[in-house]
Protein backbone atom coordinates (compact mmCIF):
# COMPACT_ATOMS: atom_id res chain seq x y z
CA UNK A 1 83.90 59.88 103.65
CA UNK A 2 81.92 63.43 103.74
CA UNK A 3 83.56 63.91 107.53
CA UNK A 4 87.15 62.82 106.17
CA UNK A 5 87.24 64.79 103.39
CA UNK A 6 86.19 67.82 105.49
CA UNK A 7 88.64 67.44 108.20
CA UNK A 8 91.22 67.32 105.47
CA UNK A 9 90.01 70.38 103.65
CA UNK A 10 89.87 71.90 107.45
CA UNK A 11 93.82 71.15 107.99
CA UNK A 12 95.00 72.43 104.94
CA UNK A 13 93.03 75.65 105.70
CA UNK A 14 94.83 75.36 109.06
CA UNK A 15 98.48 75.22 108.09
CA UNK A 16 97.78 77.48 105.29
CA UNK A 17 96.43 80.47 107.68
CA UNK A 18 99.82 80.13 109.60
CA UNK A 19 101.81 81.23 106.57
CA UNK A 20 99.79 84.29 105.98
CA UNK A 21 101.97 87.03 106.78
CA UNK A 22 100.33 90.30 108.66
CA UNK A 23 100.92 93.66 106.58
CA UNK A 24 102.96 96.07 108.29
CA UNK A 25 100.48 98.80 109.88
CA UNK A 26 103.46 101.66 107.80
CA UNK A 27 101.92 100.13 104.33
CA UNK A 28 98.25 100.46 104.99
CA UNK A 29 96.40 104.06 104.41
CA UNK A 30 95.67 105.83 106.91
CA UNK A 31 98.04 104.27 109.27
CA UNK A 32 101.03 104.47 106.16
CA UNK A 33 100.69 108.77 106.09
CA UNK A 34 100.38 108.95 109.97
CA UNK A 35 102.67 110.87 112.33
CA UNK A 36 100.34 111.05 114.95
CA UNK A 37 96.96 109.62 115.69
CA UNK A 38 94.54 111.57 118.27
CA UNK A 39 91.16 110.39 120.12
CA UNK A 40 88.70 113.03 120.32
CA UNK A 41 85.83 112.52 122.59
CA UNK A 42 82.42 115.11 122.47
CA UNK A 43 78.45 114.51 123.49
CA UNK A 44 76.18 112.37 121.34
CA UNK A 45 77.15 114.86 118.09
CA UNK A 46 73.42 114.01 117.12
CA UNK A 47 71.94 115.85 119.44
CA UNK A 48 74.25 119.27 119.07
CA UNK A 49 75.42 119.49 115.32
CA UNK A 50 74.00 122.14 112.81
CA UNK A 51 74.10 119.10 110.61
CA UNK A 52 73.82 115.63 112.46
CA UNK A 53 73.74 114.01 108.80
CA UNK A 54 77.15 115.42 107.19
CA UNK A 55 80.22 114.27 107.52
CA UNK A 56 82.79 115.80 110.36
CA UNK A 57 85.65 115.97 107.99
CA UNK A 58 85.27 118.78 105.04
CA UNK A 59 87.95 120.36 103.44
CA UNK A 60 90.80 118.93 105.69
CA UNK A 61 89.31 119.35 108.59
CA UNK A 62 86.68 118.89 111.01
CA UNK A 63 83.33 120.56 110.14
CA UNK A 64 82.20 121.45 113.68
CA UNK A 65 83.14 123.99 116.73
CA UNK A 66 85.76 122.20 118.26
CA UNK A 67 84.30 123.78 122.11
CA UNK A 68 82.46 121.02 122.22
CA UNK A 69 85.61 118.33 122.26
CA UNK A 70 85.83 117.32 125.95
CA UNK A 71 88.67 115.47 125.64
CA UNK A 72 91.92 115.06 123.13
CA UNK A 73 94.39 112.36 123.95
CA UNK A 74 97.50 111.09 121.28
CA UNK A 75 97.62 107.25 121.13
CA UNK A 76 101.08 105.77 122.22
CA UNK A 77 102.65 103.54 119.24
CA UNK A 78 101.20 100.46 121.66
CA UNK A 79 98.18 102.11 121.35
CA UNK A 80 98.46 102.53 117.54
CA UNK A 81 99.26 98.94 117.08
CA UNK A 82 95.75 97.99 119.00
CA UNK A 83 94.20 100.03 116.80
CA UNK A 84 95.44 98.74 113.94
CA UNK A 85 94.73 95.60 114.49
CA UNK A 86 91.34 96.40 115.71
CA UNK A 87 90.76 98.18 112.41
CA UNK A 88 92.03 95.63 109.99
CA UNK A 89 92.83 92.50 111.93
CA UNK A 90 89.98 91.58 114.25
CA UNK A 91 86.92 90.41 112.26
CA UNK A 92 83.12 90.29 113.22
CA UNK A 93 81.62 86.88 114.05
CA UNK A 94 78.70 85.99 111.26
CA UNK A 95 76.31 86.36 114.10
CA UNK A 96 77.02 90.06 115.39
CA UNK A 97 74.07 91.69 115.39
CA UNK A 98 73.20 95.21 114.26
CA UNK A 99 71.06 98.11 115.72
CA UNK A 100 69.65 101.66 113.62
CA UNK A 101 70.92 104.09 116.65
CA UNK A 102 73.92 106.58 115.33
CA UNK A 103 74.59 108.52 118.44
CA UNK A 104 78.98 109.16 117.92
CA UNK A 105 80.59 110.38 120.98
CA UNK A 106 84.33 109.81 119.66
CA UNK A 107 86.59 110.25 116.41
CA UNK A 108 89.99 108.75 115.64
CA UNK A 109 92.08 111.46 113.88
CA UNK A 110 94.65 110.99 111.94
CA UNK A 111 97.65 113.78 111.21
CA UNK A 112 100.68 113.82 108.84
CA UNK A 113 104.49 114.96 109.69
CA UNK A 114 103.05 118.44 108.81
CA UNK A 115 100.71 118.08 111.68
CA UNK A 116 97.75 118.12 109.56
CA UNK A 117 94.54 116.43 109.86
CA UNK A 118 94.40 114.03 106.53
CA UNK A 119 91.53 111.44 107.54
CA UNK A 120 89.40 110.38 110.44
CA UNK A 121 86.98 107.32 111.96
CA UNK A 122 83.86 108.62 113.89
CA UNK A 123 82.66 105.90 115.59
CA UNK A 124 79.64 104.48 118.18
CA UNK A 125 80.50 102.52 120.72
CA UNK A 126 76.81 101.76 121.76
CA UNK A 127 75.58 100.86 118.88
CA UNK A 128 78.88 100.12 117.02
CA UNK A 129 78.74 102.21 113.49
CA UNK A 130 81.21 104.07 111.84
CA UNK A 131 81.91 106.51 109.40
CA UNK A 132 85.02 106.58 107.79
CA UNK A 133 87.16 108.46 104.71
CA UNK A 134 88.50 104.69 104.85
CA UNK A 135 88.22 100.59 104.27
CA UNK A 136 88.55 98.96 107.52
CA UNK A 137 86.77 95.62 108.80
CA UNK A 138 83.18 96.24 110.48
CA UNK A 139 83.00 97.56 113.79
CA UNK A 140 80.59 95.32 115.60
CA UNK A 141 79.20 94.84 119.32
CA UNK A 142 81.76 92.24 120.31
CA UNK A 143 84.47 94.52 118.83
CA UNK A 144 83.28 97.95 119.65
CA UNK A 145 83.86 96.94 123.44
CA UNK A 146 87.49 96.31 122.46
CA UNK A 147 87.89 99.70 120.89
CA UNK A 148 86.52 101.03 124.34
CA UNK A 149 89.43 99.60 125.83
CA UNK A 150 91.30 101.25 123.88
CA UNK A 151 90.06 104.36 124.26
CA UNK A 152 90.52 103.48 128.46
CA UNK A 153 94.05 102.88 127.79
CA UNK A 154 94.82 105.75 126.02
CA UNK A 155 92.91 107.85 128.80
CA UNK A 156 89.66 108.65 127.70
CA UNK A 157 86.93 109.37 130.39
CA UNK A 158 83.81 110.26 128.21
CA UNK A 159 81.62 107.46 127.31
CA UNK A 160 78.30 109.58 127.54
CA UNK A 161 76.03 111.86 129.15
């Protein structure tokens, strides 16, 4: 009886997943304001930054000496899709596994139709943290890997030092 009345409580959760409808990336914030969306990659930020434990973003903009960005590269709207999804679509497994290290090498930016910066996603791909302005699912091992592909695709060649 216990495995019946599972399996039926299992379909039902099933047939009623396939009738979720996804949310248009244009309604959710940051994604909803954006014109364009950049990748910024830079060394571990810990180990240059006047203040490793602040924020990047002040003010509307980014808080450090943009000399040491190594690379800039504008996400295609395929692009933008993966990261949308990889943002608010793709979820953690129960068992991912966390580690303490914050070492960012890379930041998602995002800019309005006036070309200015309005939010942004620092990220670490090693150990898979973030800091955001923003709600988005949790970055994780499993996931951070995809986000490196990503970052591939779109042309990025720094990973780290």
């Amino acid at each position: 009886m216990f495995w019946k009345s599972n399996c039926l409580i299992f379909t039902c959760l099933f047939i009623l997943s396939g009738c979720v409808k996804r949310i248009p990336k244009e309604s959710i914030y940051p994604f909803s304001q954006a014109d364009k969306i950049e990748v910024i990659s830079y060394p571990d930020r810990m180990s240059w930054d006047k203040e490793p434990g602040s924020k990047i973003f002040v003010n509307e903009a980014l808080r450090f000496d943009e000399k040491n960005i190594k690379e800039r590269v504008i996400l295609n709207e395929e692009l933008v899709e993966k990261l949308y999804s990889f943002l608010f679509i793709e979820e953690c497994s129960l068992l991912s596994e966390t580690t303490r290290c914050y070492m960012p090498r890379h930041a998602i930016l995002f800019y309005d139709l006036d070309g200015d910066l309005y939010n942004y996603i620092e990220v670490c791909l090693e150990c898979a943290k973030s800091e955001a302005n923003f709600q988005h699912n949790k970055i994780c091992p499993e996931k951070a890997k995809n986000l490196k592909k990503i970052f591939k695709e779109a042309g990025i060649k720094y990973f780290s030092e």
